[in-house]
PDB file of N, CA and C in Angstrom:
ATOM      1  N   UNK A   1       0.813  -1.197   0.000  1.00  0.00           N
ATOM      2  CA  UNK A   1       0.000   0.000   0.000  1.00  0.00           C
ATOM      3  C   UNK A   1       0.856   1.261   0.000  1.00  0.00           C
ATOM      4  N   UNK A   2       1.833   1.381   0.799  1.00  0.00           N
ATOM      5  CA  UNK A   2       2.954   2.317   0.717  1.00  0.00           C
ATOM      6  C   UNK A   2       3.341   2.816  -0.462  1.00  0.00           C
ATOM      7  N   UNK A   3       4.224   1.784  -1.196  1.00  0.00           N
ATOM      8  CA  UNK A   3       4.434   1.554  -2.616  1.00  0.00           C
ATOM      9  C   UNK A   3       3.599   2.437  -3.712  1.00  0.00           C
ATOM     10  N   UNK A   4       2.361   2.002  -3.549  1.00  0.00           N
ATOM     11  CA  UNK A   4       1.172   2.572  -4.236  1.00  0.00           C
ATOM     12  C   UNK A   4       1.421   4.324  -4.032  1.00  0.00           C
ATOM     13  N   UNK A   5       0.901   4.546  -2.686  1.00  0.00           N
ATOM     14  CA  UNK A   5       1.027   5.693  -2.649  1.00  0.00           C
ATOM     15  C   UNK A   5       2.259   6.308  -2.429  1.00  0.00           C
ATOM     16  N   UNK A   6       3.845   6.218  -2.628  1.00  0.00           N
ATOM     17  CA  UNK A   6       4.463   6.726  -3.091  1.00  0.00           C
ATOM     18  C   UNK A   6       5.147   7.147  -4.289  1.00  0.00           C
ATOM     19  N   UNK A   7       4.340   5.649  -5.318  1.00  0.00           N
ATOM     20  CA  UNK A   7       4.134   5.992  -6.500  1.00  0.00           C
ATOM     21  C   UNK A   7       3.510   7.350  -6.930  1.00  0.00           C
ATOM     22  N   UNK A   8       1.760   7.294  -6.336  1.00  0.00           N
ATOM     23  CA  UNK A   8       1.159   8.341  -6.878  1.00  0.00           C
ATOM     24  C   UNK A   8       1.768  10.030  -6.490  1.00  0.00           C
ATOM     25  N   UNK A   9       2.484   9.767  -5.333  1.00  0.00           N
ATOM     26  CA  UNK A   9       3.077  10.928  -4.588  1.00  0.00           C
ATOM     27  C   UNK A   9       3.634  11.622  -5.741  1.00  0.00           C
ATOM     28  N   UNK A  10       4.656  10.575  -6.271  1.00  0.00           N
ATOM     29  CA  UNK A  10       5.851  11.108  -6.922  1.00  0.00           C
ATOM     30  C   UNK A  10       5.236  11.384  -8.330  1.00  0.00           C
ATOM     31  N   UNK A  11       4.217  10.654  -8.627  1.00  0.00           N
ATOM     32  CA  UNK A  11       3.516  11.232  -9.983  1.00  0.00           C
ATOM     33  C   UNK A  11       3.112  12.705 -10.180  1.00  0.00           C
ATOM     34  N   UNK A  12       2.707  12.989  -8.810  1.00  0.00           N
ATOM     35  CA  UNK A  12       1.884  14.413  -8.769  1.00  0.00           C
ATOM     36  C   UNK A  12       3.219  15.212  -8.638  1.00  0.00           C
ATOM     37  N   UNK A  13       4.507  14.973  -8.109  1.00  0.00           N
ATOM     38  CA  UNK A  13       5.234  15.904  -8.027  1.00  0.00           C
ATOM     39  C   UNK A  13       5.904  15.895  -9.569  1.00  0.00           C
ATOM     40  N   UNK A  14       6.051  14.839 -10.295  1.00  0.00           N
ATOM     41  CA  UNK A  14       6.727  15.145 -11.544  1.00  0.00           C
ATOM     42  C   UNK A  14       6.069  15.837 -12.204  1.00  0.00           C
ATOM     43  N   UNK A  15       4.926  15.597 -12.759  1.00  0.00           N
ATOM     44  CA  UNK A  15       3.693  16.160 -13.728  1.00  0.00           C
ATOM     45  C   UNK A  15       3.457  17.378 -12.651  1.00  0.00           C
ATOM     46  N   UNK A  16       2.895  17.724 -12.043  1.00  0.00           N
ATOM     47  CA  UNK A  16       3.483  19.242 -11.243  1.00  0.00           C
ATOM     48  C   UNK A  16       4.658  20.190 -12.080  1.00  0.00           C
ATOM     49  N   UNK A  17       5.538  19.331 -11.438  1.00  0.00           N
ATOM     50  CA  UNK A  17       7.106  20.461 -12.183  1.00  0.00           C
ATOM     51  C   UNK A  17       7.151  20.473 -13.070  1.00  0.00           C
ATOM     52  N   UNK A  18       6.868  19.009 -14.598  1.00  0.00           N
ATOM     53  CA  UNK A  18       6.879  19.549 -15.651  1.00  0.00           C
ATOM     54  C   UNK A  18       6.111  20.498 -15.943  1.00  0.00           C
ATOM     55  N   UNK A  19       5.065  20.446 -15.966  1.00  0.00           N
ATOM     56  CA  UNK A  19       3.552  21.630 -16.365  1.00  0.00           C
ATOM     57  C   UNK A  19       4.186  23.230 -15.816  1.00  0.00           C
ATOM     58  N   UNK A  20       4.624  22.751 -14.738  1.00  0.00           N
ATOM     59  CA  UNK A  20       5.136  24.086 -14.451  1.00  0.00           C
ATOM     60  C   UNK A  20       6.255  24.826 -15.636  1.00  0.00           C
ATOM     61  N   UNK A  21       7.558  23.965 -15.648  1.00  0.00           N
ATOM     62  CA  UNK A  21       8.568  24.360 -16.314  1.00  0.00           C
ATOM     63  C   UNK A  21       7.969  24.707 -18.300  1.00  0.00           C
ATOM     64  N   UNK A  22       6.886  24.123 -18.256  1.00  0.00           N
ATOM     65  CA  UNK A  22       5.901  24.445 -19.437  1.00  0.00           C
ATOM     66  C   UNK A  22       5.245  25.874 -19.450  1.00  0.00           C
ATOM     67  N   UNK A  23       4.817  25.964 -18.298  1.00  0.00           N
ATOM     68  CA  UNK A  23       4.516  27.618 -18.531  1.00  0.00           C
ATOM     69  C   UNK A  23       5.357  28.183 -18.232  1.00  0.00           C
ATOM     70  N   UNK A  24       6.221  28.225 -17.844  1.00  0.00           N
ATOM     71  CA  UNK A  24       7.796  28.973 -17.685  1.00  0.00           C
ATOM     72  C   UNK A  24       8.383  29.545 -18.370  1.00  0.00           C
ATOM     73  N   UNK A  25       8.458  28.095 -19.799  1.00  0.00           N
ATOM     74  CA  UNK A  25       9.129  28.622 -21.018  1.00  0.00           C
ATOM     75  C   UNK A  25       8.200  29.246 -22.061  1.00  0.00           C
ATOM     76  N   UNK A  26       6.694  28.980 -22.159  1.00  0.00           N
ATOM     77  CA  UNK A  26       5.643  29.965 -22.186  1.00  0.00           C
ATOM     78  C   UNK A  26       6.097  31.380 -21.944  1.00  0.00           C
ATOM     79  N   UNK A  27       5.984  31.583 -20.459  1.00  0.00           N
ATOM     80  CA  UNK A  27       6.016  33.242 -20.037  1.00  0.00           C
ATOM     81  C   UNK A  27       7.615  33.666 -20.570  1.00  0.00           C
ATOM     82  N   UNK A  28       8.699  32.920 -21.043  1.00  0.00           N
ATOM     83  CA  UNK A  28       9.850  33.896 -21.583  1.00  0.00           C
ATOM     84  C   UNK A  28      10.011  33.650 -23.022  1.00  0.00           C
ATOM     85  N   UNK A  29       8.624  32.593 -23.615  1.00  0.00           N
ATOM     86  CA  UNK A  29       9.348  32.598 -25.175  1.00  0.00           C
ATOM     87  C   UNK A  29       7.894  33.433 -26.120  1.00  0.00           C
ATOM     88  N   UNK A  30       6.863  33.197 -25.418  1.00  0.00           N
ATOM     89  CA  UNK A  30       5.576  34.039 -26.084  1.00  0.00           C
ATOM     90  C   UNK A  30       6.041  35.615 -26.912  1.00  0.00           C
ATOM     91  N   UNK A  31       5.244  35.988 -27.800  1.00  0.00           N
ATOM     92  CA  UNK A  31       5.710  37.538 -27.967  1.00  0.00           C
ATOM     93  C   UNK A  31       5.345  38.734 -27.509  1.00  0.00           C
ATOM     94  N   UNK A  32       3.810  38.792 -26.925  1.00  0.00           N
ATOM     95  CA  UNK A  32       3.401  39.959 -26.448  1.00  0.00           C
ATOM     96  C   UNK A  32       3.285  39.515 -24.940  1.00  0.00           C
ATOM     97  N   UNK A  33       2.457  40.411 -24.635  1.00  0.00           N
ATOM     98  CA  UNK A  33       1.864  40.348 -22.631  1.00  0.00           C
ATOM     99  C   UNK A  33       0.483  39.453 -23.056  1.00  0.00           C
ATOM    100  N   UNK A  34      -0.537  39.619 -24.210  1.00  0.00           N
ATOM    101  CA  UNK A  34      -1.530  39.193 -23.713  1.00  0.00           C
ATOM    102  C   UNK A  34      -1.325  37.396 -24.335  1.00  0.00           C
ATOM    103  N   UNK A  35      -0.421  36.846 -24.826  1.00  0.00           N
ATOM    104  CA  UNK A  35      -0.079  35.601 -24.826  1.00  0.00           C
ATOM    105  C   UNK A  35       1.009  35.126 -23.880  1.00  0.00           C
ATOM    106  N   UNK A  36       1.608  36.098 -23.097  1.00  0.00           N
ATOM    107  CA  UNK A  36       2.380  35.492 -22.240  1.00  0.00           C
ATOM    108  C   UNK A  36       1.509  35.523 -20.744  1.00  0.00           C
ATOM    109  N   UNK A  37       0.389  35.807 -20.537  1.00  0.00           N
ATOM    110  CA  UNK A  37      -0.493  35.436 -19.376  1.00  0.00           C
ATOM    111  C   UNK A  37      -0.951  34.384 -19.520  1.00  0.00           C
ATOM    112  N   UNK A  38      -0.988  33.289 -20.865  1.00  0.00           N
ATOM    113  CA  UNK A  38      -1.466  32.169 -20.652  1.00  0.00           C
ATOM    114  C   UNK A  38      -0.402  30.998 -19.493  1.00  0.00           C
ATOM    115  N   UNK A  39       0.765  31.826 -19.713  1.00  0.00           N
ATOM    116  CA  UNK A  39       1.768  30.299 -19.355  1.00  0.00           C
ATOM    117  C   UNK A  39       1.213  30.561 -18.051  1.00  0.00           C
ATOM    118  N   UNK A  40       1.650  31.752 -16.617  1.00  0.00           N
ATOM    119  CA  UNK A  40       1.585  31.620 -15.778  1.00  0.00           C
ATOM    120  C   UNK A  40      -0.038  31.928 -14.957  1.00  0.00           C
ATOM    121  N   UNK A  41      -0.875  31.645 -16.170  1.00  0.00           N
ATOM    122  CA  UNK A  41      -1.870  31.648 -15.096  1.00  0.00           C
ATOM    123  C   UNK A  41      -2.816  30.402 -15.396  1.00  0.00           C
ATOM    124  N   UNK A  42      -2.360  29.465 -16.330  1.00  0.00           N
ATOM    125  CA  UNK A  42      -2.651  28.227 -16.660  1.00  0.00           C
ATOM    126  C   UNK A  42      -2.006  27.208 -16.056  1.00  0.00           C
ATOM    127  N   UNK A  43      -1.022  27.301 -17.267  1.00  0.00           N
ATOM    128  CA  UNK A  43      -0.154  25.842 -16.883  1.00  0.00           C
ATOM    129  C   UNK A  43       0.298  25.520 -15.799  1.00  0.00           C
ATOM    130  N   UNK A  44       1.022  26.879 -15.300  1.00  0.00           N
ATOM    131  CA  UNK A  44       1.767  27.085 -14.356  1.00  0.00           C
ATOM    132  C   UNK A  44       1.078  26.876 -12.844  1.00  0.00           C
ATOM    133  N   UNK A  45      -0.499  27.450 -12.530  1.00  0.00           N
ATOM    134  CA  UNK A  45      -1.410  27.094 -11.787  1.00  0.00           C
ATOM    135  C   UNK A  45      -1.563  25.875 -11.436  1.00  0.00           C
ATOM    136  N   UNK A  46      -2.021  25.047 -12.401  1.00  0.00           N
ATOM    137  CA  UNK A  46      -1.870  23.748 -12.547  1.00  0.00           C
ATOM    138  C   UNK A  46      -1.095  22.612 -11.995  1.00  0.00           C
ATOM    139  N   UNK A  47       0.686  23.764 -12.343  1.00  0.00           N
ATOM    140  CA  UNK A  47       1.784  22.874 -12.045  1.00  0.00           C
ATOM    141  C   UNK A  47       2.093  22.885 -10.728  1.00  0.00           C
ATOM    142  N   UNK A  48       1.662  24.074  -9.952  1.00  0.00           N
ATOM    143  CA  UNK A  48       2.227  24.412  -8.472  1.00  0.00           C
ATOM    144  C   UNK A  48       1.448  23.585  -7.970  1.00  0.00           C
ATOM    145  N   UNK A  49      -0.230  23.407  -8.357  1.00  0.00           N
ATOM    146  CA  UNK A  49      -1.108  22.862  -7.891  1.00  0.00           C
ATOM    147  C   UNK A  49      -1.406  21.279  -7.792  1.00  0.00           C
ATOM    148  N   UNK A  50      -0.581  20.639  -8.425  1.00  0.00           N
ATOM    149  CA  UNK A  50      -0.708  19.540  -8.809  1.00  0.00           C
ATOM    150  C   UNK A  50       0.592  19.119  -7.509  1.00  0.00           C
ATOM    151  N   UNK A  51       1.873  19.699  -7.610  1.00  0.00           N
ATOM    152  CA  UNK A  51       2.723  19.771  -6.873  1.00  0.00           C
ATOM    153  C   UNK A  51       2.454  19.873  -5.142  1.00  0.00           C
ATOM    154  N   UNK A  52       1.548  20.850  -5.082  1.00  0.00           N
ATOM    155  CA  UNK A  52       0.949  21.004  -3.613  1.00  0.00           C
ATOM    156  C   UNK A  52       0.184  19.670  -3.426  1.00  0.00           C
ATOM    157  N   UNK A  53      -0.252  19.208  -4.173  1.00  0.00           N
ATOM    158  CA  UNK A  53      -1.296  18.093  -3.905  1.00  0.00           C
ATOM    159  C   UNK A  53      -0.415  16.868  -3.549  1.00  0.00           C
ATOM    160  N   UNK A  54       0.600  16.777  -4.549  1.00  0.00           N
ATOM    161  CA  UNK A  54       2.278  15.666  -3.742  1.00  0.00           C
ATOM    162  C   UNK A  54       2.147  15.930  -2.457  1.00  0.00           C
ATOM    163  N   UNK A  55       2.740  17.260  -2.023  1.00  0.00           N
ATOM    164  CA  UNK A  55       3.227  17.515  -1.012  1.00  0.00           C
ATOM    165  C   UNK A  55       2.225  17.595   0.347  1.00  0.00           C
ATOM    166  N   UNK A  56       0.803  17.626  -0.047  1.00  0.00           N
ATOM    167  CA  UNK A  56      -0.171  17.311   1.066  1.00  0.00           C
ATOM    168  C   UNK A  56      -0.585  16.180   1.286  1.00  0.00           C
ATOM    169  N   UNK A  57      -0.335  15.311   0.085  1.00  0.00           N
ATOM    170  CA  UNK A  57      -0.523  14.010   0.218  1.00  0.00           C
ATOM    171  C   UNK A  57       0.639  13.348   1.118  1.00  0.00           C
ATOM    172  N   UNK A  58       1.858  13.600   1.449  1.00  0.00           N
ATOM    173  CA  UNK A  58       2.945  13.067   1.347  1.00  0.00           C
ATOM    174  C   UNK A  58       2.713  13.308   3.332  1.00  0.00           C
ATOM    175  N   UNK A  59       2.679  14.727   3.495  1.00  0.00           N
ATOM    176  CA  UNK A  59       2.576  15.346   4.673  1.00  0.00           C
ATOM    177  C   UNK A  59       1.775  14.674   5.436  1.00  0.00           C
ATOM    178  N   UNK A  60       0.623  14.126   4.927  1.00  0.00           N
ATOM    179  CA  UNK A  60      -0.604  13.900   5.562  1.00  0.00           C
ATOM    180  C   UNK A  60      -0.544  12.755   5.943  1.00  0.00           C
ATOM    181  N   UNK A  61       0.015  11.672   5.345  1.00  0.00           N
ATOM    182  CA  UNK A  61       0.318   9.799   5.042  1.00  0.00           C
ATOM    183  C   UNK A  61       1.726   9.759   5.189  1.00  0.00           C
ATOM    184  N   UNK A  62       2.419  10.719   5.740  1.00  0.00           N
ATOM    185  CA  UNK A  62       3.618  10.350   6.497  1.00  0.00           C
ATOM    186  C   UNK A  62       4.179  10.739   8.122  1.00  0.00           C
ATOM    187  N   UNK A  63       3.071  11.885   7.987  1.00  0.00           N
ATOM    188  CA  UNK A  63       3.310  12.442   9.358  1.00  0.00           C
ATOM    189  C   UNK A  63       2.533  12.372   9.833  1.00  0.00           C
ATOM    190  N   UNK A  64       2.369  12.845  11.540  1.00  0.00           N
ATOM    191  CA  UNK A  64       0.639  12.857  12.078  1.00  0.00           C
ATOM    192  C   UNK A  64       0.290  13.834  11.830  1.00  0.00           C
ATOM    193  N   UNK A  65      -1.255  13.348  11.197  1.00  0.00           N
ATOM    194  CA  UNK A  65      -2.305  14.265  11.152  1.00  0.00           C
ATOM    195  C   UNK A  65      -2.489  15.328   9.754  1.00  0.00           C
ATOM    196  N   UNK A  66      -3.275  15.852   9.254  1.00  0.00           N
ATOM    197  CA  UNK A  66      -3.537  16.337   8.221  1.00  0.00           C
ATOM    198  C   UNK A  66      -2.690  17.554   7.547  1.00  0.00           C
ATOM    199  N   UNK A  67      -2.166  17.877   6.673  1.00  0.00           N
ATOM    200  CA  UNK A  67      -1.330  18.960   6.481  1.00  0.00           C
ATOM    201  C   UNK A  67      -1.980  19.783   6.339  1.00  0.00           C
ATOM    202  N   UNK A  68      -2.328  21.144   6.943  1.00  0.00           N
ATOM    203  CA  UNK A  68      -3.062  22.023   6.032  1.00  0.00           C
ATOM    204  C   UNK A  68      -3.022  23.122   5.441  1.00  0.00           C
ATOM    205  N   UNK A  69      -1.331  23.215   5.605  1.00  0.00           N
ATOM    206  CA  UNK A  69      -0.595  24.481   5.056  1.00  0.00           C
ATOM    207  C   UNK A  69      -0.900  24.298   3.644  1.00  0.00           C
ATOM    208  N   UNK A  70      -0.675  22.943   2.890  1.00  0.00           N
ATOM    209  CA  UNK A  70      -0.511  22.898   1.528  1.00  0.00           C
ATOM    210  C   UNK A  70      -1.871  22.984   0.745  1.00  0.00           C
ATOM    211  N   UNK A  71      -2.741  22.614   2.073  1.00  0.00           N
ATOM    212  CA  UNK A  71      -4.546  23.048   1.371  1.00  0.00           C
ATOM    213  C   UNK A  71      -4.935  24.192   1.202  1.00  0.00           C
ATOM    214  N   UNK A  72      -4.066  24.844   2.094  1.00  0.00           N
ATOM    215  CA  UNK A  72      -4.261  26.622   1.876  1.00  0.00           C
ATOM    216  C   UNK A  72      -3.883  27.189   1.270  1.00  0.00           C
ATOM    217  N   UNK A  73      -2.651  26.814   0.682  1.00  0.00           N
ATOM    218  CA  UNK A  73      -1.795  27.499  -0.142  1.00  0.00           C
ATOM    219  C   UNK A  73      -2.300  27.142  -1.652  1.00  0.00           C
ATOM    220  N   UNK A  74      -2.549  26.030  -1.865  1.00  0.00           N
ATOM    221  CA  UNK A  74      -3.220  25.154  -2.818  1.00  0.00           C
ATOM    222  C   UNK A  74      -4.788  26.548  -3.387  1.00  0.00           C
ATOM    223  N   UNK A  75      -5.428  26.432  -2.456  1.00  0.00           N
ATOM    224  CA  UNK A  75      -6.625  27.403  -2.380  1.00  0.00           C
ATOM    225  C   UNK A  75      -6.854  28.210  -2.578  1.00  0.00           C
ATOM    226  N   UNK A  76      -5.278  29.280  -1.927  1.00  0.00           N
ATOM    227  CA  UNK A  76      -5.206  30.730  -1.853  1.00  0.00           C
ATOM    228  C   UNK A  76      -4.458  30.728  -3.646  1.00  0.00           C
ATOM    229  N   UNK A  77      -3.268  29.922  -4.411  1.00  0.00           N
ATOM    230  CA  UNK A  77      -3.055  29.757  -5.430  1.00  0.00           C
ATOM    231  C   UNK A  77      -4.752  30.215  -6.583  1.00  0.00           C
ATOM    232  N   UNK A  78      -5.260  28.847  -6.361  1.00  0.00           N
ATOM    233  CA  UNK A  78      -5.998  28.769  -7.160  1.00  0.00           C
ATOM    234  C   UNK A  78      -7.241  30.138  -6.926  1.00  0.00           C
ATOM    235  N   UNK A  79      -7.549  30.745  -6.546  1.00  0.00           N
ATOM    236  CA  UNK A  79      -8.180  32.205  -6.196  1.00  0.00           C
ATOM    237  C   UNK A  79      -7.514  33.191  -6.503  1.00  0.00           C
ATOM    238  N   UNK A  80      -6.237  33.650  -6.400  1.00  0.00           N
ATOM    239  CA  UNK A  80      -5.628  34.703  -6.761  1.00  0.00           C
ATOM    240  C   UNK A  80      -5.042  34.619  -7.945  1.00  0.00           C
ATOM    241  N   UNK A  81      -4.984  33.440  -8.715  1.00  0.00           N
ATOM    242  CA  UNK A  81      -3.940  33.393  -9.927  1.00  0.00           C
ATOM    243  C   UNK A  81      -4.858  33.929 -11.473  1.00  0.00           C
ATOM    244  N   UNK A  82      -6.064  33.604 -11.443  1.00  0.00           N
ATOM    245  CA  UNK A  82      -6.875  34.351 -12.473  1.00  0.00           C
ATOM    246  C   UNK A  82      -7.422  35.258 -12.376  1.00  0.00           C
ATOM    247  N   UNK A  83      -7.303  35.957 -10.605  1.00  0.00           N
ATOM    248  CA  UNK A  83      -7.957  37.298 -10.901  1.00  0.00           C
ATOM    249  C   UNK A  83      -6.347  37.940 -10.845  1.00  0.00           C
ATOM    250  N   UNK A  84      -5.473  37.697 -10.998  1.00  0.00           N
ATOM    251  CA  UNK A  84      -4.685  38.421 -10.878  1.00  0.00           C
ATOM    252  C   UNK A  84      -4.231  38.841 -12.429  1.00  0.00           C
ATOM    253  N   UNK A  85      -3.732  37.613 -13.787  1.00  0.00           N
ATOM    254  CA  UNK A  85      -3.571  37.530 -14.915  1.00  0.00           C
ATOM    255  C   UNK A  85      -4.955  38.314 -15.140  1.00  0.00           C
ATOM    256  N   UNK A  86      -6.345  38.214 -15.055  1.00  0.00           N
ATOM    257  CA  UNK A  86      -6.989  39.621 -15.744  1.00  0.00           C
ATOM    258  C   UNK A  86      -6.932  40.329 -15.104  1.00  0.00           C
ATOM    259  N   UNK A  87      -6.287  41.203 -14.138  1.00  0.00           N
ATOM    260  CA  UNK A  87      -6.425  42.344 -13.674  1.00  0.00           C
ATOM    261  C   UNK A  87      -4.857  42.974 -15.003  1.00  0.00           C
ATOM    262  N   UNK A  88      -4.322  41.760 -14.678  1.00  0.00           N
ATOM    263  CA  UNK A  88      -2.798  42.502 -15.929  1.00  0.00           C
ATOM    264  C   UNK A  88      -3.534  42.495 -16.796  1.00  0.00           C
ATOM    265  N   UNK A  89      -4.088  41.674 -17.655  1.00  0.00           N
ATOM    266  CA  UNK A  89      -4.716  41.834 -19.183  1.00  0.00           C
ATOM    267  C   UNK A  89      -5.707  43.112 -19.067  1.00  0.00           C
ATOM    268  N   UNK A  90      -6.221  43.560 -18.096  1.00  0.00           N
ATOM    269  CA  UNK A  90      -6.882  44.379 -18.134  1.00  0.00           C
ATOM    270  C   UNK A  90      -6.214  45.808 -18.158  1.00  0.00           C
ATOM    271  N   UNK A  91      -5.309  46.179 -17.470  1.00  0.00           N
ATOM    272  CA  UNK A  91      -4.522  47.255 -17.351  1.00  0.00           C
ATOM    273  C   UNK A  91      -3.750  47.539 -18.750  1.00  0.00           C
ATOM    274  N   UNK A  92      -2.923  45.826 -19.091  1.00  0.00           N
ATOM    275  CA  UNK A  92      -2.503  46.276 -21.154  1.00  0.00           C
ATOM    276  C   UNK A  92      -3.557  46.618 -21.373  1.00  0.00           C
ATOM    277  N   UNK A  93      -4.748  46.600 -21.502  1.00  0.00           N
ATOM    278  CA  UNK A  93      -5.734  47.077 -22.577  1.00  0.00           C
ATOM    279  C   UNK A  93      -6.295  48.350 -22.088  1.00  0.00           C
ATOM    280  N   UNK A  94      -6.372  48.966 -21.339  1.00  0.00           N
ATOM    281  CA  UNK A  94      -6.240  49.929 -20.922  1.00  0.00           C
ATOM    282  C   UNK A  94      -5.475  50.873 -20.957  1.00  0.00           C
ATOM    283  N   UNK A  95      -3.501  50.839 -20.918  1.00  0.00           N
ATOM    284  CA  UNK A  95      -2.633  51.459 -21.407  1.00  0.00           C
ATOM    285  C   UNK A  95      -2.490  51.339 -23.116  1.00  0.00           C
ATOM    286  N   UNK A  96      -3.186  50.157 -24.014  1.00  0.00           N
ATOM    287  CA  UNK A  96      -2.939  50.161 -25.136  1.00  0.00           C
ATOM    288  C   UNK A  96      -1.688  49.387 -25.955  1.00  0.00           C
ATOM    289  N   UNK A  97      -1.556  48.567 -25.401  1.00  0.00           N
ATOM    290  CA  UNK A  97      -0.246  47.727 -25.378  1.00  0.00           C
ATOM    291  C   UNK A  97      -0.628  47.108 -26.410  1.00  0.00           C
ATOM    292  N   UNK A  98       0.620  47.146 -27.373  1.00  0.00           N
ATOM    293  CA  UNK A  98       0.355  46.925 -28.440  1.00  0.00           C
ATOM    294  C   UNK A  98       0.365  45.007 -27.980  1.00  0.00           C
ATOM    295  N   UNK A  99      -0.239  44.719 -29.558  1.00  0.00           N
ATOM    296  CA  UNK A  99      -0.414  43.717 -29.892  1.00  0.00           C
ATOM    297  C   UNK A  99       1.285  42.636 -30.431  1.00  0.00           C
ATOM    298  N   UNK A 100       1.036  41.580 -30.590  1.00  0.00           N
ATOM    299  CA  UNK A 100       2.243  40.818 -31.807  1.00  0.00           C
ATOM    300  C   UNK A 100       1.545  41.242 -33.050  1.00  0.00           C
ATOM    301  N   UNK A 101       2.589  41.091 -34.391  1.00  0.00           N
ATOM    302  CA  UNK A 101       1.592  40.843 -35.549  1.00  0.00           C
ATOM    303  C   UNK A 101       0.966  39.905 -35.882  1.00  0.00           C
ATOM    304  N   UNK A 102       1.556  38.969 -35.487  1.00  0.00           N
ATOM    305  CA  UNK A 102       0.527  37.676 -35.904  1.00  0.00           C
ATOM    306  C   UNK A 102      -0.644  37.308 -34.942  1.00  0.00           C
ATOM    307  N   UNK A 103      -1.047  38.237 -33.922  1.00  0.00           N
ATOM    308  CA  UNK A 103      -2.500  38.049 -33.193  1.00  0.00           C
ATOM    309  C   UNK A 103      -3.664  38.495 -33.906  1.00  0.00           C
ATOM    310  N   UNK A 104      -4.712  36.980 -33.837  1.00  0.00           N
ATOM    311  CA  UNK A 104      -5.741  37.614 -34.409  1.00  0.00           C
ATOM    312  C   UNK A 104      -6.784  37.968 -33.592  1.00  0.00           C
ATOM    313  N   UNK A 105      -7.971  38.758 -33.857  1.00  0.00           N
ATOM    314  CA  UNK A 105      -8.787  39.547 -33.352  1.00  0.00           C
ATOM    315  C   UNK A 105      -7.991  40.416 -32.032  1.00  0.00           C
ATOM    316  N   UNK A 106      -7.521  41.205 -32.998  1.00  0.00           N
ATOM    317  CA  UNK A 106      -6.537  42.574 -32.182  1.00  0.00           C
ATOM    318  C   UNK A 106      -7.895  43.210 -31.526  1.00  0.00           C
ATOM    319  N   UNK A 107      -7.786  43.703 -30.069  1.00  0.00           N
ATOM    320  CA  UNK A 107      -8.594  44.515 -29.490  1.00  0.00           C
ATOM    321  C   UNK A 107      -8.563  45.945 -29.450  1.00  0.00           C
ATOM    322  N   UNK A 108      -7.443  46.304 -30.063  1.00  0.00           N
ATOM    323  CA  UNK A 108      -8.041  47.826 -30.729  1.00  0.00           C
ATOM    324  C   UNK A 108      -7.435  47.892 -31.756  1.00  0.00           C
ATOM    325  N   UNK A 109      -7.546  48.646 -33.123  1.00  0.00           N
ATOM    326  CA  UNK A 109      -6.368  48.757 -33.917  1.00  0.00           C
ATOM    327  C   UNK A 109      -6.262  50.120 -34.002  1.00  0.00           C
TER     328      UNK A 109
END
């Protein structure tokens, strides 16, 4: 049973970090701001989140008693990470930030 669940442990922490290191290279290889908010408020969400879920699992079924730093953090992640990416997308469009050329349906021209 151990086995099992240190398997799945370590699943959630790999697939975690990759997804992460996926929006990573997202947010430094994209060309504008409003395609580089996809990496870190997607993938990257995802990846921390998937990662926290290792690490509460791990906490919880190895130590006594329930972890609940990583449920919070997990929580407080997932709540602040999309209002935060549109509050930026909102402010470029507001200052007028230009576009890439190859984006289609430009929001102002």
């Amino acid at each position: 049973m151990m086995m099992i669940l240190e398997a799945v442990i370590s699943l959630f922490l790999v697939v975690g970090a990759l997804i992460a290191l996926i929006g990573t290279i997202g947010l430094a290889r994209l060309p504008d701001i409003y395609t580089r908010l996809h990496g870190p408020a997607k993938a990257s969400t995802l990846g921390v989140g998937a990662t926290l879920f290792g690490s509460f699992l791990y906490f919880t079924f190895f130590t006594e008693g329930v972890s609940m730093q990583e449920a919070l953090i997990t929580a407080f992640l997932f709540v602040t990470a999309p209002v935060s990416a549109n509050m930026i997308a909102k402010a470029a469009l507001h200052r007028r930030v230009k576009c890439s050329e190859n984006t289609q349906n430009k929001p102002f021209d």
